[in-house]
C-alpha atoms as a PDB file:
ATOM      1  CA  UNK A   1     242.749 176.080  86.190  1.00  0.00           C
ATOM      2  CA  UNK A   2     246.213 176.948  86.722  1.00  0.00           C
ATOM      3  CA  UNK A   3     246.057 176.423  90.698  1.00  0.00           C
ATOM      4  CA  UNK A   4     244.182 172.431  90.029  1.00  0.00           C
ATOM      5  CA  UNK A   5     247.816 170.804  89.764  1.00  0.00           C
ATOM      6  CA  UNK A   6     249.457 173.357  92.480  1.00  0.00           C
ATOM      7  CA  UNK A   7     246.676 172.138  95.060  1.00  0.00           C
ATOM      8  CA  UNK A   8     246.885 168.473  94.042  1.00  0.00           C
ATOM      9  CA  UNK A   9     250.310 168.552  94.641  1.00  0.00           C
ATOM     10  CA  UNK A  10     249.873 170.092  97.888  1.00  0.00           C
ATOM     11  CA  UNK A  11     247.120 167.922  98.652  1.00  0.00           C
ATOM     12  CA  UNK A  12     248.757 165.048  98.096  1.00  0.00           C
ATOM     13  CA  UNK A  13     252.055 165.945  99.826  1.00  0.00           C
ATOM     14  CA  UNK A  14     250.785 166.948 103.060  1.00  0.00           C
ATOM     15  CA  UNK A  15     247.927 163.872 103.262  1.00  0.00           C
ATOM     16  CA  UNK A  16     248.735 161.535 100.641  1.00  0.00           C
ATOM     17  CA  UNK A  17     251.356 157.992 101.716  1.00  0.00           C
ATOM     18  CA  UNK A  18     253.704 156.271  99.867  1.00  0.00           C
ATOM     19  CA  UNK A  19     253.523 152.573  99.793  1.00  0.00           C
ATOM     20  CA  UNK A  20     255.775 150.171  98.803  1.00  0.00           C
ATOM     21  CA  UNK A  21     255.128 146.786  99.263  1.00  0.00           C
ATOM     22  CA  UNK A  22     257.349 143.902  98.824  1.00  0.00           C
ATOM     23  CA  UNK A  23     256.065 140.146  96.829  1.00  0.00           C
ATOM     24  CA  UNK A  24     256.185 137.085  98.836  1.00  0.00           C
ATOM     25  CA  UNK A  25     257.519 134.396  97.522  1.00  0.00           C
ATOM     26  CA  UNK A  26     257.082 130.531  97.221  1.00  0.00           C
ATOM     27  CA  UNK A  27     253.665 129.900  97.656  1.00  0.00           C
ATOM     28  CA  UNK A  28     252.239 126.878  99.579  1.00  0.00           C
ATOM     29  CA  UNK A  29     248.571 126.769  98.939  1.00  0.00           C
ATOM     30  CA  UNK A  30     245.578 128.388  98.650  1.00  0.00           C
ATOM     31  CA  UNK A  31     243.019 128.546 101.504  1.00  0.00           C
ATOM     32  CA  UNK A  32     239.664 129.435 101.315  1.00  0.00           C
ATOM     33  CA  UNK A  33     238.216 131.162 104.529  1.00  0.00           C
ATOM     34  CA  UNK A  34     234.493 132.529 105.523  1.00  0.00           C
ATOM     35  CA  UNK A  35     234.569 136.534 106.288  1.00  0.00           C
ATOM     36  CA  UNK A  36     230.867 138.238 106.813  1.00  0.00           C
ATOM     37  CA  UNK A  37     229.220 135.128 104.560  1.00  0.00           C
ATOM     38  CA  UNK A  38     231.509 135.134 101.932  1.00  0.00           C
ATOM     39  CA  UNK A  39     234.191 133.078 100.671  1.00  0.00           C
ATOM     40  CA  UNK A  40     237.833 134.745 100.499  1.00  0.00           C
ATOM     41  CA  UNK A  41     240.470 133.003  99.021  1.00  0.00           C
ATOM     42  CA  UNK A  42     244.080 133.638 100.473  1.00  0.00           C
ATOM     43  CA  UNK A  43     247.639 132.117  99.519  1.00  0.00           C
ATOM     44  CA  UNK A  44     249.509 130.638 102.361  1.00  0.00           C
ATOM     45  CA  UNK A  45     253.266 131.123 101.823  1.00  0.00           C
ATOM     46  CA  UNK A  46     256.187 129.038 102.560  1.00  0.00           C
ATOM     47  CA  UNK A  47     257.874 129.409 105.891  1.00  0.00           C
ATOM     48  CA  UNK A  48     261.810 128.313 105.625  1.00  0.00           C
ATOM     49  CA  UNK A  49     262.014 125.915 108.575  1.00  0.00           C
ATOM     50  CA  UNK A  50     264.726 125.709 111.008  1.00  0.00           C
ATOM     51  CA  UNK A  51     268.129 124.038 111.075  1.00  0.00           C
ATOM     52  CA  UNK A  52     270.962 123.163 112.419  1.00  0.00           C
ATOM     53  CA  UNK A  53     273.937 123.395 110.825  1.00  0.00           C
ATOM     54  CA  UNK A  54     278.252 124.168 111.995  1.00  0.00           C
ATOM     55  CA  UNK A  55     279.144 128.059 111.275  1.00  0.00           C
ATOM     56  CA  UNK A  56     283.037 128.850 110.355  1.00  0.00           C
ATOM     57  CA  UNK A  57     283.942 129.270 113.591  1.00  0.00           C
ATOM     58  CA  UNK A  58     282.526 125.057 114.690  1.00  0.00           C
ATOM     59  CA  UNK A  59     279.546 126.731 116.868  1.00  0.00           C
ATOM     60  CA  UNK A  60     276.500 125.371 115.634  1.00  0.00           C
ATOM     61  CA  UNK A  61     273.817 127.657 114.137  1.00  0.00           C
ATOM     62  CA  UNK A  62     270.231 127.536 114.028  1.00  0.00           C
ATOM     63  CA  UNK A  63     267.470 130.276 112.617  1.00  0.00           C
ATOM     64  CA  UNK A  64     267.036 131.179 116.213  1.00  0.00           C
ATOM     65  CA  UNK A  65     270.576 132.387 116.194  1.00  0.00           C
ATOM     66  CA  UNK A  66     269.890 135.083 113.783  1.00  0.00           C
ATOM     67  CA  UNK A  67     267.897 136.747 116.039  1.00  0.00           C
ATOM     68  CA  UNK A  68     264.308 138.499 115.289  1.00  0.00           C
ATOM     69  CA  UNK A  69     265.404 140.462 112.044  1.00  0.00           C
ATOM     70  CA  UNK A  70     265.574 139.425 108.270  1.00  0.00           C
ATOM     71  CA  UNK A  71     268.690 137.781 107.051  1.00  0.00           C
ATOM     72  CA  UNK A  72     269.997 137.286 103.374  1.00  0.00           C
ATOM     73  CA  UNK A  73     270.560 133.889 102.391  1.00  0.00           C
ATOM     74  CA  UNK A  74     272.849 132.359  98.981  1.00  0.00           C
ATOM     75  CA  UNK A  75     274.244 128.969  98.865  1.00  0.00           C
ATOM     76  CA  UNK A  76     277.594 128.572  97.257  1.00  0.00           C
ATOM     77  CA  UNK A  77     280.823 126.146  97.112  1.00  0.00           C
ATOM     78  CA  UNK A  78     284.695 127.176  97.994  1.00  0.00           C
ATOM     79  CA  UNK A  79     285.816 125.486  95.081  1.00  0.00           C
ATOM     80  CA  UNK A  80     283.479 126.931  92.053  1.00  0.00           C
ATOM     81  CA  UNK A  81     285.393 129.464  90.283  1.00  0.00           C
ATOM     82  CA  UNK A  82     283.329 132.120  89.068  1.00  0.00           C
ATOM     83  CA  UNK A  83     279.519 132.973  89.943  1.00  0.00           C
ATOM     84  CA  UNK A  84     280.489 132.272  93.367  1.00  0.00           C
ATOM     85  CA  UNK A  85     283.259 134.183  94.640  1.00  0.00           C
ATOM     86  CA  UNK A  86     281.115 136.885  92.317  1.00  0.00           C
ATOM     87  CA  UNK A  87     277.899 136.277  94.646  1.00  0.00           C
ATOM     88  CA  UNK A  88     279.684 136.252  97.653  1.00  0.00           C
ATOM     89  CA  UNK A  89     281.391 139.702  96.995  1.00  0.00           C
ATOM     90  CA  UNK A  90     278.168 141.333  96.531  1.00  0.00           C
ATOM     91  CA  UNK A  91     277.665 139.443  99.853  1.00  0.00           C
ATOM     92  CA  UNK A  92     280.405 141.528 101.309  1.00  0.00           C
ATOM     93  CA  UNK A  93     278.942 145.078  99.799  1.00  0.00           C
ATOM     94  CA  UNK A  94     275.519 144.164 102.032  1.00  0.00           C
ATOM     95  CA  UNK A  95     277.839 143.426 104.862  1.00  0.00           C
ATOM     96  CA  UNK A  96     279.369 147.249 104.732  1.00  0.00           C
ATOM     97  CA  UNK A  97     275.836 148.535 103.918  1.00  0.00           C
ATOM     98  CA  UNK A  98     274.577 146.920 107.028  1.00  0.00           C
ATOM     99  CA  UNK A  99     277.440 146.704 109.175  1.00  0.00           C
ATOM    100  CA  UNK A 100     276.072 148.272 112.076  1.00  0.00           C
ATOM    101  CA  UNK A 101     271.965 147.257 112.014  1.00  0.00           C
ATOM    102  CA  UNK A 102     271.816 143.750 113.975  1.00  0.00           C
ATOM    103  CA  UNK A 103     268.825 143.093 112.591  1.00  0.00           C
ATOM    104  CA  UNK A 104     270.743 142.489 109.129  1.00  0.00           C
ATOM    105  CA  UNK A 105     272.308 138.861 108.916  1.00  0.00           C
ATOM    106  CA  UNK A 106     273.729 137.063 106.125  1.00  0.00           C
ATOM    107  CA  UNK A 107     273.951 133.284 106.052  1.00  0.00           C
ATOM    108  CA  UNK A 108     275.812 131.270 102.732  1.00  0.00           C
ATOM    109  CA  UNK A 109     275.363 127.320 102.847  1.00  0.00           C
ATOM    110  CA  UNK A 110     277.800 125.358 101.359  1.00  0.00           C
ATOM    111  CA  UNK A 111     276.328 123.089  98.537  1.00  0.00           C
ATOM    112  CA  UNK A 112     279.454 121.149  98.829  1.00  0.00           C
ATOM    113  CA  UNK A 113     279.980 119.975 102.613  1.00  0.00           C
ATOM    114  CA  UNK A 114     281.990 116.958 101.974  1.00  0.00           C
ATOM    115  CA  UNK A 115     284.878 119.119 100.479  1.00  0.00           C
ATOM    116  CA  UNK A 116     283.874 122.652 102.980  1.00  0.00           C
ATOM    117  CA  UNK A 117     284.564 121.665 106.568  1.00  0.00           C
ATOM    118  CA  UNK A 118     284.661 123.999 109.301  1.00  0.00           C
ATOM    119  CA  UNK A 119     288.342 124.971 108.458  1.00  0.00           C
ATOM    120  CA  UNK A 120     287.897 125.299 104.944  1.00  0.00           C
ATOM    121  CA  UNK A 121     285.024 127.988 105.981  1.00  0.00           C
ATOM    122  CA  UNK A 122     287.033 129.890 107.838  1.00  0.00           C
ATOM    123  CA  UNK A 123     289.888 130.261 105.440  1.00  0.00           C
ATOM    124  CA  UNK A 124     287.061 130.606 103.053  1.00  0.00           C
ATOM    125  CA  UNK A 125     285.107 133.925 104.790  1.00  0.00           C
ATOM    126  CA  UNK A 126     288.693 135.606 106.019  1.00  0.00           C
ATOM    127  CA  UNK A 127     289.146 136.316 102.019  1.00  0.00           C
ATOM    128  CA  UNK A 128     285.010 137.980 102.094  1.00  0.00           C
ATOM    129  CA  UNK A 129     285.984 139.555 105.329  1.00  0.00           C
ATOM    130  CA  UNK A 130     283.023 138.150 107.213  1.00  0.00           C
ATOM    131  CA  UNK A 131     282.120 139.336 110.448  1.00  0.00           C
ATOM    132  CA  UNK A 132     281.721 137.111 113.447  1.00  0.00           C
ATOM    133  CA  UNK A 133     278.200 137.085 114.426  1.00  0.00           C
ATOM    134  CA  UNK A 134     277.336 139.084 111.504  1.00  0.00           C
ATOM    135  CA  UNK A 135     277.875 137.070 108.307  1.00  0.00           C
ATOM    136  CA  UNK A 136     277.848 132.732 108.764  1.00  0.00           C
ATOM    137  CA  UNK A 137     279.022 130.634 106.235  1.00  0.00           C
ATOM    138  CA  UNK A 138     277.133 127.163 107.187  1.00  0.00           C
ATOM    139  CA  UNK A 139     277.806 123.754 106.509  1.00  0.00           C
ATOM    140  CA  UNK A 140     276.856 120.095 107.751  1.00  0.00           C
ATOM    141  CA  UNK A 141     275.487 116.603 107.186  1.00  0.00           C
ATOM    142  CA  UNK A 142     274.342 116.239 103.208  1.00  0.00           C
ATOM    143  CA  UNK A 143     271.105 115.044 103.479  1.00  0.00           C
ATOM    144  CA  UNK A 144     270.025 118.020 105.441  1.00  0.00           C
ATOM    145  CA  UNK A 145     271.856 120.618 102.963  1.00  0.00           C
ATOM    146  CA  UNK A 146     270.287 119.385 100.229  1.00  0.00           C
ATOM    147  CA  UNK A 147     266.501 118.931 102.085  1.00  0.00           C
ATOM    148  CA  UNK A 148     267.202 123.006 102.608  1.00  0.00           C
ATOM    149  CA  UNK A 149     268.164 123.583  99.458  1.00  0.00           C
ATOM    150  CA  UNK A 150     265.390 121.730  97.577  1.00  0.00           C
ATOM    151  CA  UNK A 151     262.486 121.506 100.028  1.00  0.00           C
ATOM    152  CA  UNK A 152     262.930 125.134 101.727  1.00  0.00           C
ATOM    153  CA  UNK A 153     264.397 127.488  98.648  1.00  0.00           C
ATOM    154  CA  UNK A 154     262.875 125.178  96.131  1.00  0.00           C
ATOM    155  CA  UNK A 155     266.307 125.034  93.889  1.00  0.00           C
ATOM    156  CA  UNK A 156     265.913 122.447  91.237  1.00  0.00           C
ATOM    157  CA  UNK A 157     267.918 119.546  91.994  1.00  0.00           C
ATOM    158  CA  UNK A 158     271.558 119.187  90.247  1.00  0.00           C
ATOM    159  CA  UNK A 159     272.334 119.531  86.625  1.00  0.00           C
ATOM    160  CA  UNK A 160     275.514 119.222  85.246  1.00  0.00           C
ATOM    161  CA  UNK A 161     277.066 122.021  86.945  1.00  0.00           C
ATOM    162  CA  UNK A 162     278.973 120.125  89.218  1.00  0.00           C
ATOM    163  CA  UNK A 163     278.187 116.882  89.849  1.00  0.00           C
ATOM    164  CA  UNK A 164     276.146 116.121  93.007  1.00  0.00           C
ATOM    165  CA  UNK A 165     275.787 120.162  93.780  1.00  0.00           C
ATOM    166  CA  UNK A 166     272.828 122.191  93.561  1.00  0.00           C
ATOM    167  CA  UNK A 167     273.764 125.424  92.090  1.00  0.00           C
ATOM    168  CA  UNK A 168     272.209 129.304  92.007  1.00  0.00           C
ATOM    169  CA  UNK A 169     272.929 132.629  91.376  1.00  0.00           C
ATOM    170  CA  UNK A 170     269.817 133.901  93.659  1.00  0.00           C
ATOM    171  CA  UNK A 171     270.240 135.646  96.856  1.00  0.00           C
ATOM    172  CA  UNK A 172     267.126 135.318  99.240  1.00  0.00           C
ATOM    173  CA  UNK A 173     265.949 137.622 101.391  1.00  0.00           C
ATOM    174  CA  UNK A 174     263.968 136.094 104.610  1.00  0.00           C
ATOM    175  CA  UNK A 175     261.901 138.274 106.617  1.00  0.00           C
ATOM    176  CA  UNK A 176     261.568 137.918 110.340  1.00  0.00           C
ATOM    177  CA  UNK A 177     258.767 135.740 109.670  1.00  0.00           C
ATOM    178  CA  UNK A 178     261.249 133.351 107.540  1.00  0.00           C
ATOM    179  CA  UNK A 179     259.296 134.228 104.204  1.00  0.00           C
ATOM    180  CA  UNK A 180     260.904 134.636 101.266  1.00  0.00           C
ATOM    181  CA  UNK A 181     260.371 138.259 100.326  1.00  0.00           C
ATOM    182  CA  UNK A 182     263.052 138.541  97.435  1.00  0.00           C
ATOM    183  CA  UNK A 183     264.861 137.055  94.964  1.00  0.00           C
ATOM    184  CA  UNK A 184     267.608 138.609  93.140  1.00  0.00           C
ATOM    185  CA  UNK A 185     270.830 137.696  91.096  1.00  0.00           C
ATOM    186  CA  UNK A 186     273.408 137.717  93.091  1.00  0.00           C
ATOM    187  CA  UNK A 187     276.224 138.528  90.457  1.00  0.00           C
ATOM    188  CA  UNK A 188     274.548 141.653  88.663  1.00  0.00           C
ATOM    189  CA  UNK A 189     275.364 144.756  91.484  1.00  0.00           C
ATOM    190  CA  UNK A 190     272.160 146.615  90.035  1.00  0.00           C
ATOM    191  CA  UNK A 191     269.907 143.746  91.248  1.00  0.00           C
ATOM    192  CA  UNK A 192     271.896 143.679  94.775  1.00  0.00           C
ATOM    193  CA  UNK A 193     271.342 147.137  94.456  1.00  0.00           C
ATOM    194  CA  UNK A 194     267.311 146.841  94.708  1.00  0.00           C
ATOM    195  CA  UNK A 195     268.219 144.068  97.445  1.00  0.00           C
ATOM    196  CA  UNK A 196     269.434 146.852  99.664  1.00  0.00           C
ATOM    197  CA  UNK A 197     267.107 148.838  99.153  1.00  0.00           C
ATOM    198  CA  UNK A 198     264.544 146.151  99.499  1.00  0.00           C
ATOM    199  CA  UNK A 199     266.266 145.796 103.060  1.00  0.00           C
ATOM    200  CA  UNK A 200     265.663 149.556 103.904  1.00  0.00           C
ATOM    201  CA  UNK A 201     261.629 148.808 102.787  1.00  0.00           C
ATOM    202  CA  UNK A 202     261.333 145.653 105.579  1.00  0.00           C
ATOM    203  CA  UNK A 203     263.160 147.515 107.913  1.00  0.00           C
ATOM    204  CA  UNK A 204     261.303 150.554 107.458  1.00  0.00           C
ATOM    205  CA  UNK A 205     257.696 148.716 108.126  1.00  0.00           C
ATOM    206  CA  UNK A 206     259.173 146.784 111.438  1.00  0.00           C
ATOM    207  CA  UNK A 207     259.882 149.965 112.545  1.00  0.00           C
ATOM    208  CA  UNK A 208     256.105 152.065 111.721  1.00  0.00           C
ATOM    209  CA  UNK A 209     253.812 148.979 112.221  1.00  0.00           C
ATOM    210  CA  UNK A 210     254.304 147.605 115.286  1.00  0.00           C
END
């Protein structure tokens, strides 16, 4: 009797696998499909469609540009004076964690374009210490900021906050299908903590199911 939990444990460590999957997120619909005369039902989730938008250095940026990895997204403005400049140094810690896997990006959209040009941007991600290429802090026409915010993240529009701007604590994580696969508060370092690791997870299955 004493040898049952030895040979479990040995049973299970030399056959057994580990599996940890990761929720998606934002849910389109539900489709019904036929498999071997039955009826399965299956959620289709949201894809976060392309767009084009001007990067802190003026080159334009589109989801192509961030290659074929996943890529953390938060949406922020220079001028708000605390959960932001909060989010956006938690921002920086994934940056460092990351620094040298490509298939990491970050990407922060301004919710405030008329005030964050191109120049403010850049003045804005020298104080994060954003890396060209690595980290792009996006902004452009108003209309299609605020169709990204609302239609493709599904924020609720503005309230009081400031007026005009949509405003969130969340970080996203996108996978390299653009699927939201996370959401987490980007001003609490414990939940940015699971983010990372969340990261690690993604990565891991890109790289053992090919």
């Amino acid at each position: 009797m004493l040898l049952v939990p030895v040979l479990a444990f040995v049973f299970l460590y030399t056959f057994g696998a580990n599996r940890y999957a990761l929720p998606t997120f934002l849910p389109d619909r539900v489709d019904s499909t036929l498999v071997e005369g039955k009826w399965r039902r299956d959620t289709v989730f949201h894809r976060v469609a392309d767009f084009q938008l001007a990067s802190q250095s003026g080159r334009s940026i589109s989801q192509k540009d961030l290659g074929d990895g996943l890529y953390i997204a938060n949406f922020f403005y220079s001028t708000c004076p605390g959960a932001c400049p909060q989010m956006n140094s938690q921002m920086a810690r994934i940056q460092e964690k990351f620094r040298h896997e490509p298939r990491v990006k970050l990407v922060s959209y301004t919710v405030d374009p008329a005030h964050d040009s191109v120049a403010a941007l850049g003045r804005y991600a020298e104080q994060f210490g954003a890396i060209a290429g690595k980290w792009f802090f996006l902004t452009g026409d108003k209309s299609a900021i605020y169709r990204l915010v609302t239609e493709e993240f599904r924020l609720p529009a503005p309230s009081g906050v400031a007026p005009g701007i949509v405003h969130s604590q969340n970080l996203y994580l996108v996978d390299r299908d653009k699927r939201v696969r996370g959401i987490y508060d980007g001003t609490k370092a414990k939940d940015v903590d699971r983010l990372m690791t969340e990261i690690n997870v993604l990565l891991y299955t890109y790289d053992h199911n090919q």
